[in-house]
Protein backbone atom coordinates (compact mmCIF):
# COMPACT_ATOMS: atom_id res chain seq x y z
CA UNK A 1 -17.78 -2.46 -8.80
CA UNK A 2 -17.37 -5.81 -9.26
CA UNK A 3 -14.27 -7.66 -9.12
CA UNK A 4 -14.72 -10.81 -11.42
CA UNK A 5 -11.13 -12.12 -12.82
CA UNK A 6 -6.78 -11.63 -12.15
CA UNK A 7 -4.49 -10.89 -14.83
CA UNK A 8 -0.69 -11.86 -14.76
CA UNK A 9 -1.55 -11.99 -11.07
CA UNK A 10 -1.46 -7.88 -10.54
CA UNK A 11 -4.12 -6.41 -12.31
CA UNK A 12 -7.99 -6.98 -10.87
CA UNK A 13 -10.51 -6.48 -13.66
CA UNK A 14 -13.31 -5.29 -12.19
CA UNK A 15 -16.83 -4.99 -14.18
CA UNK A 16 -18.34 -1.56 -13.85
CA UNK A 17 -21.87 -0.14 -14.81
CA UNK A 18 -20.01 1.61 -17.79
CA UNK A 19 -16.94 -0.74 -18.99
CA UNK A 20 -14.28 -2.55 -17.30
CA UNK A 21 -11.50 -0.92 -14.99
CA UNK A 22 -7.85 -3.03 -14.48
CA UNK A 23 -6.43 -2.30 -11.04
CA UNK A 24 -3.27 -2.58 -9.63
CA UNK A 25 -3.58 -4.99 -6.74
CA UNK A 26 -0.04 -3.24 -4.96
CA UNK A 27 -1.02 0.16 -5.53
CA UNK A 28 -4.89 -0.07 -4.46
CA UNK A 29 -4.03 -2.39 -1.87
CA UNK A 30 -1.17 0.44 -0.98
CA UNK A 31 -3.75 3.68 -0.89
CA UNK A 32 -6.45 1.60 1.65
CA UNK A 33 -3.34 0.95 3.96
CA UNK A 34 -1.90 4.75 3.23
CA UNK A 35 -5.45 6.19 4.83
CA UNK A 36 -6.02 3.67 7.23
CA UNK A 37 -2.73 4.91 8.80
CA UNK A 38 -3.62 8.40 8.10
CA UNK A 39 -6.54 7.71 10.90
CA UNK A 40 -3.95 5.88 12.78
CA UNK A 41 -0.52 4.93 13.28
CA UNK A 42 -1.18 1.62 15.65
CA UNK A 43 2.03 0.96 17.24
CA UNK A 44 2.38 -2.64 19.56
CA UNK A 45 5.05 -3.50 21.94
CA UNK A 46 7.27 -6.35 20.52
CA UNK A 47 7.93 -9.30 22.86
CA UNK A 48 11.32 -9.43 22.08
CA UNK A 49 12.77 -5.66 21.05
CA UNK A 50 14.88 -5.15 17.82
CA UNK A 51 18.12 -3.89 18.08
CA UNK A 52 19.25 -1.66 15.61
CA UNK A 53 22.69 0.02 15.06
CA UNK A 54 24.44 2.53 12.92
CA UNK A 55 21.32 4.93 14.05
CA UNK A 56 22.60 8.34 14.58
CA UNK A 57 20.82 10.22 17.72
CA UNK A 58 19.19 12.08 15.33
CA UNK A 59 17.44 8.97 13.26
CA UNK A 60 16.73 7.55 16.46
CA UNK A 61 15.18 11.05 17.72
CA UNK A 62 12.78 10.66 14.37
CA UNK A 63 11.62 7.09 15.10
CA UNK A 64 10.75 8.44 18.77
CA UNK A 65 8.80 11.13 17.13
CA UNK A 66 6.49 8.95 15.19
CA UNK A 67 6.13 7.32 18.63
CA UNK A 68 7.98 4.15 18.43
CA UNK A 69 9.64 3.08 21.86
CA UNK A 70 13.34 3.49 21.16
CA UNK A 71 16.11 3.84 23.49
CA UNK A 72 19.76 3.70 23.21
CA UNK A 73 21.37 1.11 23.56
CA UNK A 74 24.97 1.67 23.40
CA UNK A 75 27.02 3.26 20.93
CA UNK A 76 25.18 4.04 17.47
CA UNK A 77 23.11 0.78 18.69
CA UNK A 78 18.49 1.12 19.71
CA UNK A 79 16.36 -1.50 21.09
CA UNK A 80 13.18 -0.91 19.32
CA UNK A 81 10.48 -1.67 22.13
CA UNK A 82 7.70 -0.77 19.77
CA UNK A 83 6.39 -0.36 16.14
CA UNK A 84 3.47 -0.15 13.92
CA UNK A 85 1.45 -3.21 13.61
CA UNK A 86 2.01 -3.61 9.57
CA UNK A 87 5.80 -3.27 10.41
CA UNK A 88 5.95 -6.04 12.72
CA UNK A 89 4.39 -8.09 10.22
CA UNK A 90 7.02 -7.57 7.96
CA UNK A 91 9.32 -10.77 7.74
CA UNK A 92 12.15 -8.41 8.67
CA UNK A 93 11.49 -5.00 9.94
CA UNK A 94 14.81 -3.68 10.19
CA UNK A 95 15.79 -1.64 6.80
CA UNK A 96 11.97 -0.31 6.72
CA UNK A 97 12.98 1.22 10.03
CA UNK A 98 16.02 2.53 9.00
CA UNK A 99 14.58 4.17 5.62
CA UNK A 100 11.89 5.44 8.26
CA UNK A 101 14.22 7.05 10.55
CA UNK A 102 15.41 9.23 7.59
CA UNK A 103 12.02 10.52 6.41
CA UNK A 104 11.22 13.86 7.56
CA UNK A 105 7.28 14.01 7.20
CA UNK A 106 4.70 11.97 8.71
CA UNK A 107 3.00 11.35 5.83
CA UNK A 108 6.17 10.22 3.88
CA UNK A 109 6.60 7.71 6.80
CA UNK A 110 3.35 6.64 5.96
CA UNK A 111 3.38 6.33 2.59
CA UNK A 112 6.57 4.21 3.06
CA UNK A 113 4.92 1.50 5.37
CA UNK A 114 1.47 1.23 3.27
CA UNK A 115 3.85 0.38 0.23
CA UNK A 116 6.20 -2.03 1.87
CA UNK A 117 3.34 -3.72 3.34
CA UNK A 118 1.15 -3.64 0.60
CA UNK A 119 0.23 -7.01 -1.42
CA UNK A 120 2.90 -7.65 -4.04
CA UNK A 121 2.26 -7.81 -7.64
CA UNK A 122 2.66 -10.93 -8.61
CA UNK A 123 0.54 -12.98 -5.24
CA UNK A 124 -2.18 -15.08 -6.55
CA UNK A 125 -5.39 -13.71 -5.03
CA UNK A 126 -8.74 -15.89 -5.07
CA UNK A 127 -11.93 -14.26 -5.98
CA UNK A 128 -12.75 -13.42 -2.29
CA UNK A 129 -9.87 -11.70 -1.34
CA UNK A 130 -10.00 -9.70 -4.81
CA UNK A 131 -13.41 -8.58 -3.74
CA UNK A 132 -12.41 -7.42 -0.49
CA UNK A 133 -9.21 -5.60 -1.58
CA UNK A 134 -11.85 -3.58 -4.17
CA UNK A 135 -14.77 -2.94 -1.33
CA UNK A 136 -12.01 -1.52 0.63
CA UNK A 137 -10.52 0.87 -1.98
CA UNK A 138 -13.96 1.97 -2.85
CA UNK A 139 -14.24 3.29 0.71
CA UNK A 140 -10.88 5.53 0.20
CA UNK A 141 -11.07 9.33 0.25
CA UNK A 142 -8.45 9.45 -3.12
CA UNK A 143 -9.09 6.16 -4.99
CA UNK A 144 -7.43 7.73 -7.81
CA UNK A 145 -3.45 7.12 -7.05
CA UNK A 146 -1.30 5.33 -4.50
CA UNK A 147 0.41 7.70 -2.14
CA UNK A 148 3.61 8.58 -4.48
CA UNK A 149 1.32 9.54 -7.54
CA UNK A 150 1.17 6.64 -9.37
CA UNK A 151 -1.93 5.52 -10.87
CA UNK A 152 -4.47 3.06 -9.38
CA UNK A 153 -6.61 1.80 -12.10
CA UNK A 154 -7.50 1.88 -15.80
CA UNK A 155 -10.93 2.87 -17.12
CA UNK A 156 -12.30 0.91 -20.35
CA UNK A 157 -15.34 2.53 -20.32
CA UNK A 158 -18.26 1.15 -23.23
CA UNK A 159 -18.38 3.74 -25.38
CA UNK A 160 -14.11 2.84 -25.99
CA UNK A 161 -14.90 -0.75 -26.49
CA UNK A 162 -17.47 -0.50 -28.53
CA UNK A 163 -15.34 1.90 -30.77
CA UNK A 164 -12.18 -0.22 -30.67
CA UNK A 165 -14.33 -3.20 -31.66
CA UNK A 166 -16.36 -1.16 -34.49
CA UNK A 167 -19.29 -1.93 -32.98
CA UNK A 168 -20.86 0.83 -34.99
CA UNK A 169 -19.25 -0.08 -38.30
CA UNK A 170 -21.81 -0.92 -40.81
CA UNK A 171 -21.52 -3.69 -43.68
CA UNK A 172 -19.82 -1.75 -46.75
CA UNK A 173 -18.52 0.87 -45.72
């Protein structure tokens, strides 16, 4: 695969040995983050913690479990010692924690950091960062869909071009 050109800055066309494919920069960008935390949920301590509150015991109890450093820190209020790396990247980390600590599964924990840290449709991407983004989807397990389902890329492959164009359409007929 080739990546070669952005469109509307979201889709990656990508030349192929049988057509073209469009890919959805969020959503591929989204499943190479998804299985990279599948191997491995990184968490970092934070220099300065993050204090949350409104977090029942039990929401804190689920952000412990995924093995962030949380302690109490008065009434319905955490100090956040540690998190994943890609959340504490995020500009502010606060309501990704608190739609964490009311996921039940692992994986839907997952899935929920790979897409809020995922590139955003609409970012302007230059031709080496396009090409990198593809050479590390192409190394995913299920390059077919993000981790909610949704579809990752479009096939044009050359035998629908060359219908759609009439390539085989002969003079007179």
């Amino acid at each position: 695969l080739t990546a070669i050109a952005q469109v509307n800055q979201t889709y990656i066309v990508v030349e192929h040995p049988h057509g073209v494919w469009l890919v959805e920069q969020h959503v591929a960008h989204e499943r190479v983050l998804f299985e990279q935390l599948q191997q491995h949920l990184n968490c970092i301590a934070l220099a300065k913690p993050l204090l949350i509150d409104q977090l029942s015991p039990d929401q804190g109890s689920r952000l412990q479990q995924l093995g962030l450093e949380i302690d109490p820190f008065g009434e319905d209020l955490w100090a956040v010692r540690s998190v994943p790396q890609l959340i504490s990247e995020q500009a502010d980390p606060i309501p990704l924690l608190r739609e964490l600590s009311q996921l039940d599964s692992l994986s839907m924990v997952q899935a929920a950091i790979a897409c809020q840290s995922a590139i955003k449709n609409g970012t302007p991407l230059d031709l080496p960062a396009m090409k990198s983004l593809i050479e590390q989807w192409q190394q995913c397990q299920h390059p077919q869909t993000c981790p909610h389902g949704r579809p990752i890329y479009l096939a044009l492959d050359e035998s629908s071009l060359a219908r759609f164009f009439r390539r085989n359409w002969l003079i007179g007929q």
